[in-house]
PDB file of N, CA and C in Angstrom:
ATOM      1  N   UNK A   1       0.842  -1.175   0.000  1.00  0.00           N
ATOM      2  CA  UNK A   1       0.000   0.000   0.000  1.00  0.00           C
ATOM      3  C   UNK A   1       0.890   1.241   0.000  1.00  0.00           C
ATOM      4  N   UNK A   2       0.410   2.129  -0.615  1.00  0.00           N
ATOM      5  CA  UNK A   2       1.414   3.073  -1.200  1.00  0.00           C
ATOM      6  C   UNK A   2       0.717   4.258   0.393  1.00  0.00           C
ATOM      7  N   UNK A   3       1.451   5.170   0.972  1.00  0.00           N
ATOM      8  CA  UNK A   3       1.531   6.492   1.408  1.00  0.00           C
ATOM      9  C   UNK A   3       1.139   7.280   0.780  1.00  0.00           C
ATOM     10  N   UNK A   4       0.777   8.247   1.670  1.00  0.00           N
ATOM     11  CA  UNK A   4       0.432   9.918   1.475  1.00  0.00           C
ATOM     12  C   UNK A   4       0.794   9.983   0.492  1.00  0.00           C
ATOM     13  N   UNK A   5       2.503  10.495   0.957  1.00  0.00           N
ATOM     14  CA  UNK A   5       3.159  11.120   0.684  1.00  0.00           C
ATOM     15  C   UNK A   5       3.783  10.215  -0.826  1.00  0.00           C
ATOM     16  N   UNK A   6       3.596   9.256  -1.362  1.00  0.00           N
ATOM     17  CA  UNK A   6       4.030   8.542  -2.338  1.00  0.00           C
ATOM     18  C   UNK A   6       2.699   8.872  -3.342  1.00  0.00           C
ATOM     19  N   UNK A   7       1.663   9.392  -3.285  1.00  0.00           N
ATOM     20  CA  UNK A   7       0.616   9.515  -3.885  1.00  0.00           C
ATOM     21  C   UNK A   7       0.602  10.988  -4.724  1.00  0.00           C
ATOM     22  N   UNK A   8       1.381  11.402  -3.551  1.00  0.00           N
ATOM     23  CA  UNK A   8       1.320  13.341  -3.523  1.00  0.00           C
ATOM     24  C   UNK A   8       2.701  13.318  -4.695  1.00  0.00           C
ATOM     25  N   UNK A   9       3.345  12.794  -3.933  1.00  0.00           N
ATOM     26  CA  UNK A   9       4.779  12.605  -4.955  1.00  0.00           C
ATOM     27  C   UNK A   9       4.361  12.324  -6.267  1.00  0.00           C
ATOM     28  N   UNK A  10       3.801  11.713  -6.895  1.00  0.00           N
ATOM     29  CA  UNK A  10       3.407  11.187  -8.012  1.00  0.00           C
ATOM     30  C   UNK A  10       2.457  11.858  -9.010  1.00  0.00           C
ATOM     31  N   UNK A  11       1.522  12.645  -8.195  1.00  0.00           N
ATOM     32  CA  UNK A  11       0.875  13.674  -8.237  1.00  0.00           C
ATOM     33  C   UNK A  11       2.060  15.016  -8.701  1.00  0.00           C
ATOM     34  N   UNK A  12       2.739  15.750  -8.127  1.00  0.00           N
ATOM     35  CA  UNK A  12       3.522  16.705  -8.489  1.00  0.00           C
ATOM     36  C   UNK A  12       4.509  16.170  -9.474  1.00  0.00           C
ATOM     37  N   UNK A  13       4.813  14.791  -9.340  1.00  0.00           N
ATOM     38  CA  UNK A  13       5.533  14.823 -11.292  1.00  0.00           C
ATOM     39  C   UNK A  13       5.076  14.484 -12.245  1.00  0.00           C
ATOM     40  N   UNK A  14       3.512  14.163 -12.111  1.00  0.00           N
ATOM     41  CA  UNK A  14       3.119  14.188 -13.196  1.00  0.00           C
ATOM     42  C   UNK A  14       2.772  15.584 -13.770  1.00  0.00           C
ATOM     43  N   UNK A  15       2.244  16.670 -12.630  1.00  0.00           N
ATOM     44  CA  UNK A  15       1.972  17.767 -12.718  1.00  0.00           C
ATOM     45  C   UNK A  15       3.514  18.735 -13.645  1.00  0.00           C
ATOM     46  N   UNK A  16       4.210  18.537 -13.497  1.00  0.00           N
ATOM     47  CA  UNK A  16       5.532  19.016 -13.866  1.00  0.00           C
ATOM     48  C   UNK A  16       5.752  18.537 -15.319  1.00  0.00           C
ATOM     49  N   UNK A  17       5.546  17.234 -15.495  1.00  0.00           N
ATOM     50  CA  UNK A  17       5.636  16.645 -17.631  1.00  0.00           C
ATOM     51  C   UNK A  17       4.356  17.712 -17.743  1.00  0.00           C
ATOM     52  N   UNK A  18       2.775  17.606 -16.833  1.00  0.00           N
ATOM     53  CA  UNK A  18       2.251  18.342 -17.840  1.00  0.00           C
ATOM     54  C   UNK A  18       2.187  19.958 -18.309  1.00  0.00           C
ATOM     55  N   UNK A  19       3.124  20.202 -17.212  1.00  0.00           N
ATOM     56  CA  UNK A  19       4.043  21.974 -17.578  1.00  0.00           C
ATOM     57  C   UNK A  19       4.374  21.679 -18.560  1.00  0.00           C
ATOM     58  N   UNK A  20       5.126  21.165 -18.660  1.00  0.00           N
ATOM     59  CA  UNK A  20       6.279  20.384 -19.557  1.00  0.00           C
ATOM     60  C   UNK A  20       5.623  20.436 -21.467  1.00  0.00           C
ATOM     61  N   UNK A  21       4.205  19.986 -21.119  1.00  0.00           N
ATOM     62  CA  UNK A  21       3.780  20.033 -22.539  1.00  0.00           C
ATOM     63  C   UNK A  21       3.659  18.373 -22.625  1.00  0.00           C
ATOM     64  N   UNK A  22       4.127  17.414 -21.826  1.00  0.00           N
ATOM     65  CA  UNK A  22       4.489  15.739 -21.878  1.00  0.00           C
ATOM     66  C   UNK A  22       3.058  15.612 -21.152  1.00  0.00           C
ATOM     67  N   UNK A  23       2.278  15.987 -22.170  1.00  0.00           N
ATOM     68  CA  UNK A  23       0.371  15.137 -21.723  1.00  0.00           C
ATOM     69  C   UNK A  23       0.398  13.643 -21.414  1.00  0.00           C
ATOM     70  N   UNK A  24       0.852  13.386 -22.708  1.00  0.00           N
ATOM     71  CA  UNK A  24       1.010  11.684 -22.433  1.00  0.00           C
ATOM     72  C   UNK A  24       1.787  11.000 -21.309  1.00  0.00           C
ATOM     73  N   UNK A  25       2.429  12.007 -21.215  1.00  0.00           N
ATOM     74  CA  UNK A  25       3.946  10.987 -20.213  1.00  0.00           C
ATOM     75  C   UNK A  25       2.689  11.288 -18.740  1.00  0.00           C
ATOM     76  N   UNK A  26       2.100  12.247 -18.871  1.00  0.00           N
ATOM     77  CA  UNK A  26       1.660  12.771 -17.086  1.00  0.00           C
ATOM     78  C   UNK A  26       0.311  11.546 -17.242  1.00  0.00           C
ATOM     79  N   UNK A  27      -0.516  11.581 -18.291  1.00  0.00           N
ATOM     80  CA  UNK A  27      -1.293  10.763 -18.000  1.00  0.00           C
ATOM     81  C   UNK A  27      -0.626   8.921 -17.509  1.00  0.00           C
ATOM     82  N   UNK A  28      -0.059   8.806 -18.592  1.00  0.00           N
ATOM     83  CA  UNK A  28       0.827   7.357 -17.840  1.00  0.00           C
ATOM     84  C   UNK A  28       0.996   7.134 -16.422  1.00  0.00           C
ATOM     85  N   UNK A  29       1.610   8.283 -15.880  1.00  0.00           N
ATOM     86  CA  UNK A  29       2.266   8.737 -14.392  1.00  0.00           C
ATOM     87  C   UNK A  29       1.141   8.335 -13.512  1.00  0.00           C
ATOM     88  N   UNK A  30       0.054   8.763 -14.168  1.00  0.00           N
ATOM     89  CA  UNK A  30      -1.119   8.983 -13.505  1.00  0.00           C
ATOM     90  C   UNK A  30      -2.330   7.757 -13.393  1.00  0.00           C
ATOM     91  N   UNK A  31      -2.079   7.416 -14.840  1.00  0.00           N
ATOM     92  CA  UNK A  31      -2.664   5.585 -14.575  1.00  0.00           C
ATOM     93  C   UNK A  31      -1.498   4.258 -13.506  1.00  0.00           C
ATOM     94  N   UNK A  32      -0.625   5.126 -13.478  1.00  0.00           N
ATOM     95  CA  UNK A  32      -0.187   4.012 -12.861  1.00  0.00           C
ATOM     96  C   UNK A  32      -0.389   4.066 -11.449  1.00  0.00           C
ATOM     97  N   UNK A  33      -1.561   4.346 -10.727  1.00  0.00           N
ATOM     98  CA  UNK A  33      -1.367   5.081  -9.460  1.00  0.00           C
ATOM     99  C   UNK A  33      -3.078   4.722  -9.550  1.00  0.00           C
ATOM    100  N   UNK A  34      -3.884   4.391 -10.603  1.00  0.00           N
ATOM    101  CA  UNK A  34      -5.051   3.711 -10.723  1.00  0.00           C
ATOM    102  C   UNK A  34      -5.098   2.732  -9.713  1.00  0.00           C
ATOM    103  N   UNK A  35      -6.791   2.372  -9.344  1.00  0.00           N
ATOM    104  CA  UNK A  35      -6.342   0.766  -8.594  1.00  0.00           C
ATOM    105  C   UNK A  35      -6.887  -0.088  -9.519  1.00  0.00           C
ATOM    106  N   UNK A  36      -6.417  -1.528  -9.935  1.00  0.00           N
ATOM    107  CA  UNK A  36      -7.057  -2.247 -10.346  1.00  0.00           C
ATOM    108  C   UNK A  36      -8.198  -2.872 -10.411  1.00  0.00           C
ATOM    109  N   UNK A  37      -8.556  -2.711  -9.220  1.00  0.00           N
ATOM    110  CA  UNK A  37      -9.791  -3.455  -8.927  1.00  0.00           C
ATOM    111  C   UNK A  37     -10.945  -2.331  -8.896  1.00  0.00           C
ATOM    112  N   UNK A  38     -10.701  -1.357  -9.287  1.00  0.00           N
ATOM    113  CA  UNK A  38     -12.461  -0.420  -9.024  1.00  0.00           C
ATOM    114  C   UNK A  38     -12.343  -0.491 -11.160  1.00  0.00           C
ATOM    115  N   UNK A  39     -13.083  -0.665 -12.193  1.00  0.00           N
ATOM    116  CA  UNK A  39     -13.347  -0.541 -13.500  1.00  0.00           C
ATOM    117  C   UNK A  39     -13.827   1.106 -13.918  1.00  0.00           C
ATOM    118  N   UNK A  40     -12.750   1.805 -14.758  1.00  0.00           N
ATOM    119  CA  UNK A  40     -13.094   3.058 -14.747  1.00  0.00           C
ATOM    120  C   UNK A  40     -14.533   3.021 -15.912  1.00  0.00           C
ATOM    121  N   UNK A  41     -14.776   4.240 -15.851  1.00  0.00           N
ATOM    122  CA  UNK A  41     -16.190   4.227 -17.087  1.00  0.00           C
ATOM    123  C   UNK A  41     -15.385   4.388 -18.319  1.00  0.00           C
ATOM    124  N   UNK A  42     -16.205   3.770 -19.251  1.00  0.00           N
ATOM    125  CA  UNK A  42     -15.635   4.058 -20.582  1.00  0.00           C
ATOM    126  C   UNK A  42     -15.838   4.876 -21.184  1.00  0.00           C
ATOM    127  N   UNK A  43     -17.193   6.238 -20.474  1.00  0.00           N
ATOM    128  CA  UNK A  43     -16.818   7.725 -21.783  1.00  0.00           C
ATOM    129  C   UNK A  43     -17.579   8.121 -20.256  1.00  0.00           C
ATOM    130  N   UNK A  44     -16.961   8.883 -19.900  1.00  0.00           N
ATOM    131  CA  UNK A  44     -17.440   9.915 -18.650  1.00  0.00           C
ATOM    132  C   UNK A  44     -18.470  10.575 -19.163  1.00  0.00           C
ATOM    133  N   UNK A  45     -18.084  11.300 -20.341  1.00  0.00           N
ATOM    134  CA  UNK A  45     -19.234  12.455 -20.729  1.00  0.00           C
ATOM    135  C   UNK A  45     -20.678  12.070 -20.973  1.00  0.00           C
ATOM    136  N   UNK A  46     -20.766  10.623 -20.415  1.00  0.00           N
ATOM    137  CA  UNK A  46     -22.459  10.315 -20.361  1.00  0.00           C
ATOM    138  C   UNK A  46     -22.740  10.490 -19.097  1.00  0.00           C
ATOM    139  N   UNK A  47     -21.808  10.550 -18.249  1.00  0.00           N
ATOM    140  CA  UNK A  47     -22.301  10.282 -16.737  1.00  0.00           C
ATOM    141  C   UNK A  47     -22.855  11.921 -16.640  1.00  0.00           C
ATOM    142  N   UNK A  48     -24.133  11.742 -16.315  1.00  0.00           N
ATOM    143  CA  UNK A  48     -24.597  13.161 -15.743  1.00  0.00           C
ATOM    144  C   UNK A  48     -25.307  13.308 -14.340  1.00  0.00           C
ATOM    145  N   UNK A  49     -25.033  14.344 -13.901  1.00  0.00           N
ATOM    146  CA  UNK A  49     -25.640  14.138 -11.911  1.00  0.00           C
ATOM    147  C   UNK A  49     -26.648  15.048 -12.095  1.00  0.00           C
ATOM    148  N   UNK A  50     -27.743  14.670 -10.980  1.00  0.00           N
ATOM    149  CA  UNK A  50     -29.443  14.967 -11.046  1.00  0.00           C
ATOM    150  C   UNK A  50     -29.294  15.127  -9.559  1.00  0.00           C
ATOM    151  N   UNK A  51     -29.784  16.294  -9.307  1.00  0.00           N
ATOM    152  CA  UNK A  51     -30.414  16.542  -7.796  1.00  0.00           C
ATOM    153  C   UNK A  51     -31.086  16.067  -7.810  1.00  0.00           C
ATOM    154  N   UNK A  52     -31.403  15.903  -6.384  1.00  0.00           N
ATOM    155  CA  UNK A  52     -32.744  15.249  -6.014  1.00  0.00           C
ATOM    156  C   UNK A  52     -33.928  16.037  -6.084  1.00  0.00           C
ATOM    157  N   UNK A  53     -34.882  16.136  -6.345  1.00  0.00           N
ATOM    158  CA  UNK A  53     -36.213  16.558  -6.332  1.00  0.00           C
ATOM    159  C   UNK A  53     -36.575  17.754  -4.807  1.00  0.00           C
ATOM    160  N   UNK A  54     -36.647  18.280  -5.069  1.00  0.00           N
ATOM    161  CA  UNK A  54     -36.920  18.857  -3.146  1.00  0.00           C
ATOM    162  C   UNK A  54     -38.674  17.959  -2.595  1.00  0.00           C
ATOM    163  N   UNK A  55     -39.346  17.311  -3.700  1.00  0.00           N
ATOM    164  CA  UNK A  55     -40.753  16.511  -2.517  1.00  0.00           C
ATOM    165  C   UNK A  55     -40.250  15.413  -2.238  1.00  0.00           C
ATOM    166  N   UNK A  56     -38.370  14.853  -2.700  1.00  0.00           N
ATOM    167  CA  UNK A  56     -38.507  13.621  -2.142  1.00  0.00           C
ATOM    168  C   UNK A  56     -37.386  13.528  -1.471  1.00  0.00           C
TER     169      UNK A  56
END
């Protein structure tokens, strides 16, 4: 199990390739820090959020 501070770390260099202009390299950085076991969605831009109603 990875730390804080190994999360955060990983976090600020990916942040730094994507100064950098290195999109790809930060996203990599950044899947690798995914967990395996939760299945991401395959097109986000369907997921849409709905308040709840205020009668219920």
């Amino acid at each position: 199990m990875k730390t804080l501070w190994d999360k955060i770390e990983r976090l600020m260099m990916a942040v730094t390739f994507a100064e950098a202009g290195e999109h790809e390299t930060a996203r990599e950085i950044m899947r690798e820090d995914e967990r395996p076991d939760r299945p991401r969605p395959a097109n986000r831009q369907d997921k849409t959020l709905r308040a709840a109603s205020p009668g219920r």
